[in-house]
Protein backbone atom coordinates (compact mmCIF):
# COMPACT_ATOMS: atom_id res chain seq x y z
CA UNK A 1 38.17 82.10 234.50
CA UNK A 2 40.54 83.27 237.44
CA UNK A 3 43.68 85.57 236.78
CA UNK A 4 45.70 82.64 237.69
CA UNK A 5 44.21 80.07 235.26
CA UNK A 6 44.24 83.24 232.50
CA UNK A 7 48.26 83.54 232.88
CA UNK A 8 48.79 79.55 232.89
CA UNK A 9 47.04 79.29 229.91
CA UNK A 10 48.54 82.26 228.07
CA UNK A 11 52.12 81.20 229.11
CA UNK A 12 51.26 77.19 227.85
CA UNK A 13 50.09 78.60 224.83
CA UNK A 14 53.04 80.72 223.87
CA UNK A 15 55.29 78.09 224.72
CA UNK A 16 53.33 75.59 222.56
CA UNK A 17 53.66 77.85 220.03
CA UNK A 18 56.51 79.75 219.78
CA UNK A 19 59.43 77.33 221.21
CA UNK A 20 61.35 80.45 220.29
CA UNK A 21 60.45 82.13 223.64
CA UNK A 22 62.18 78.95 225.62
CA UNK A 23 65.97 79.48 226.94
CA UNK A 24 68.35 80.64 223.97
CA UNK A 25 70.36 77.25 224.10
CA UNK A 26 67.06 75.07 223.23
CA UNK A 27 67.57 77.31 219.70
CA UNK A 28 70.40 74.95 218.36
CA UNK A 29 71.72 71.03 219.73
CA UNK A 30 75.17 70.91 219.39
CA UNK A 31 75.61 67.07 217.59
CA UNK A 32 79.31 66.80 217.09
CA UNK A 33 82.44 68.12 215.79
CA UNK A 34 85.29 66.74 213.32
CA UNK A 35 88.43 68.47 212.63
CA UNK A 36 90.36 69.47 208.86
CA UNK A 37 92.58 70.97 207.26
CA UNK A 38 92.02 73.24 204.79
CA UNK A 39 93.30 76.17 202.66
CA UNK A 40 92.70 79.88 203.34
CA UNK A 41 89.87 79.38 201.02
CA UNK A 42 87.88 76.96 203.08
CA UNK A 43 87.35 73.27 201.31
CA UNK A 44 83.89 72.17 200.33
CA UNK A 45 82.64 69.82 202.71
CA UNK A 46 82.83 67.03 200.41
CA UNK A 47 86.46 67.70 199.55
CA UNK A 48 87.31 67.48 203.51
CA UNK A 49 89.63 64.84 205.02
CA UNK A 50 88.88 64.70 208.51
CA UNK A 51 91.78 63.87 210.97
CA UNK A 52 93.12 64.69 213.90
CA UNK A 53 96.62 64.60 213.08
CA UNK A 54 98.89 67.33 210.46
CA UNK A 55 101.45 67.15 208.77
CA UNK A 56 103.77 70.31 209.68
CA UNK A 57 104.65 71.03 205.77
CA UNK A 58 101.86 70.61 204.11
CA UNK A 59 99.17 72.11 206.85
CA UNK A 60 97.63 76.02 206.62
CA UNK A 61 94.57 75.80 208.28
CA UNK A 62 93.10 73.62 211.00
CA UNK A 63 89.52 73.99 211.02
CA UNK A 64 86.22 72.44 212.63
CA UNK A 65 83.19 71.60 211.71
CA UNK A 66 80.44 71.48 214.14
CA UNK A 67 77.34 70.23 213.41
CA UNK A 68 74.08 71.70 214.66
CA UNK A 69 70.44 70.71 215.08
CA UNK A 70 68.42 73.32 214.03
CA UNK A 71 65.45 73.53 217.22
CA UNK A 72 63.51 76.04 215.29
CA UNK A 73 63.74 74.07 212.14
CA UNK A 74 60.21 75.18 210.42
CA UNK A 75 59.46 78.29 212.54
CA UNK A 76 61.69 81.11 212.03
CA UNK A 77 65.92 81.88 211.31
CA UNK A 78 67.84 82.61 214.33
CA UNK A 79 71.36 82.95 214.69
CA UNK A 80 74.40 80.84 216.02
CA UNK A 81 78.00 82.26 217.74
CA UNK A 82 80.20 79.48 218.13
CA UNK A 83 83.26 80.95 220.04
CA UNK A 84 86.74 78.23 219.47
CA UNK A 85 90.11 78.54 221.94
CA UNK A 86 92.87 76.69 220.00
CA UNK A 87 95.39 75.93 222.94
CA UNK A 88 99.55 74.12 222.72
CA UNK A 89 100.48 71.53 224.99
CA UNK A 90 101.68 74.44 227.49
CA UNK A 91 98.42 75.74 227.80
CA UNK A 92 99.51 78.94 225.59
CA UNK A 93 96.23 80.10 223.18
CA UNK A 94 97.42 80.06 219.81
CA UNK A 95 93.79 81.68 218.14
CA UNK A 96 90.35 82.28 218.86
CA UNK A 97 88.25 82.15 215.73
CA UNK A 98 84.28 83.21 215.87
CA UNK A 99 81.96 81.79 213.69
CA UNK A 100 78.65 83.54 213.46
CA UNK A 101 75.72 82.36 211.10
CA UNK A 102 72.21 83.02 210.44
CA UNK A 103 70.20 79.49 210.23
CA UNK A 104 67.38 79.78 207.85
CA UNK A 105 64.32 78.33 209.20
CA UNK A 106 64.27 75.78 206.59
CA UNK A 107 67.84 74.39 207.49
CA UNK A 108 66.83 71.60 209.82
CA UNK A 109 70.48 70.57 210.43
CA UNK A 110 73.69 72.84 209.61
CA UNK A 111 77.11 72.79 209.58
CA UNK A 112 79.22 75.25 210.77
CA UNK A 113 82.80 75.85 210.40
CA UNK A 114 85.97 77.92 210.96
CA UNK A 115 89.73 77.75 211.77
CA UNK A 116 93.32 79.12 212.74
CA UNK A 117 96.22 78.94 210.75
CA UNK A 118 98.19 80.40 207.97
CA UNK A 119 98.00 81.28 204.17
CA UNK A 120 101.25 79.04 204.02
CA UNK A 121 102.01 75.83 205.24
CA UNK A 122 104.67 75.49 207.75
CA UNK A 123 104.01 77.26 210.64
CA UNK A 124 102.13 75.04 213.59
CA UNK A 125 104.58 73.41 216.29
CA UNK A 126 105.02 70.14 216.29
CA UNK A 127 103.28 68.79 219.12
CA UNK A 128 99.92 68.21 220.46
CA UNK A 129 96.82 71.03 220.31
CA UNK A 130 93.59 71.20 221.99
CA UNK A 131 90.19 73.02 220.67
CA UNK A 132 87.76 74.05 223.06
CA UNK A 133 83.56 75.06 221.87
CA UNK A 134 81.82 77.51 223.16
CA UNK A 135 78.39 78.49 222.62
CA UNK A 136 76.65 80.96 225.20
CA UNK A 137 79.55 81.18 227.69
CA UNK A 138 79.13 77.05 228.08
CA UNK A 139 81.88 74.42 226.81
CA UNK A 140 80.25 72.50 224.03
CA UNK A 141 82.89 70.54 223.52
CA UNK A 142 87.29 70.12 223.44
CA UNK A 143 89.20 68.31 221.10
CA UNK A 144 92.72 67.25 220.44
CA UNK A 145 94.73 67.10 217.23
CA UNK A 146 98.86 66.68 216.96
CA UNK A 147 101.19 68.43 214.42
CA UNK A 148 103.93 66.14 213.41
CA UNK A 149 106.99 66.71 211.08
């Protein structure tokens, strides 16, 4: 067998096999996004309202939840950095929450979540918000939400 057809095969073969070795964003598919509020102590997902508008007085937290397809689903854990940019109206950042988790290889889809806010209600601006995604230094997604009275 020639050196070429030798290194074709190998690299087939380790693709075939371990996925893993492919580009770092074919690890997770980024499926969607919903937005909630929720107290310090994050709601359970099935106790989550999802909205995109708050009520001033009543809202701590405004969090996501992004869900994920899990590529590796089956072959081994590998881990997920979801970097947020909550922006005003004016452009002005308001937060920049990080969520980092480890996917089990036998999670084939997950759900991942985190927010900005406060331990007491009150304290957004009225007015109109956007939420920016960002996995690997690319834009997964941006959202809006509005903060009435």
């Amino acid at each position: 067998m020639n050196k070429f057809l030798k290194i074709f095969t190998y690299i087939s073969l380790s693709i075939v096999f371990s996925p893993g070795l492919l580009n770092a964003q074919s690890d997770v598919d980024f499926m969607g996004v919903k937005l909630f509020e929720t107290p310090y102590d994050i709601l359970p997902q099935s106790d989550r309202v999802y909205t995109t508008h708050f009520k001033k007085f009543q809202t701590e937290y405004i969090a996501f939840e992004a869900e994920m397809r899990n590529n590796l689903y089956n072959i081994r854990s590998n881990t997920v950095k979801i970097y947020s940019e909550y922006y005003k109206s004016d452009g002005t950042l308001v937060g920049e929450p990080v969520v980092e988790y480890t996917l089990p290889s036998d999670w084939e889809t997950a759900y991942l979540w985190t927010g900005w806010g406060w331990k007491e209600p009150g304290n957004w601006e009225t007015g109109r918000y956007k939420v920016i995604l960002l996995m690997d230094g690319k834009k997964l997604t941006e959202m809006y939400f509005t903060v009435s009275d």
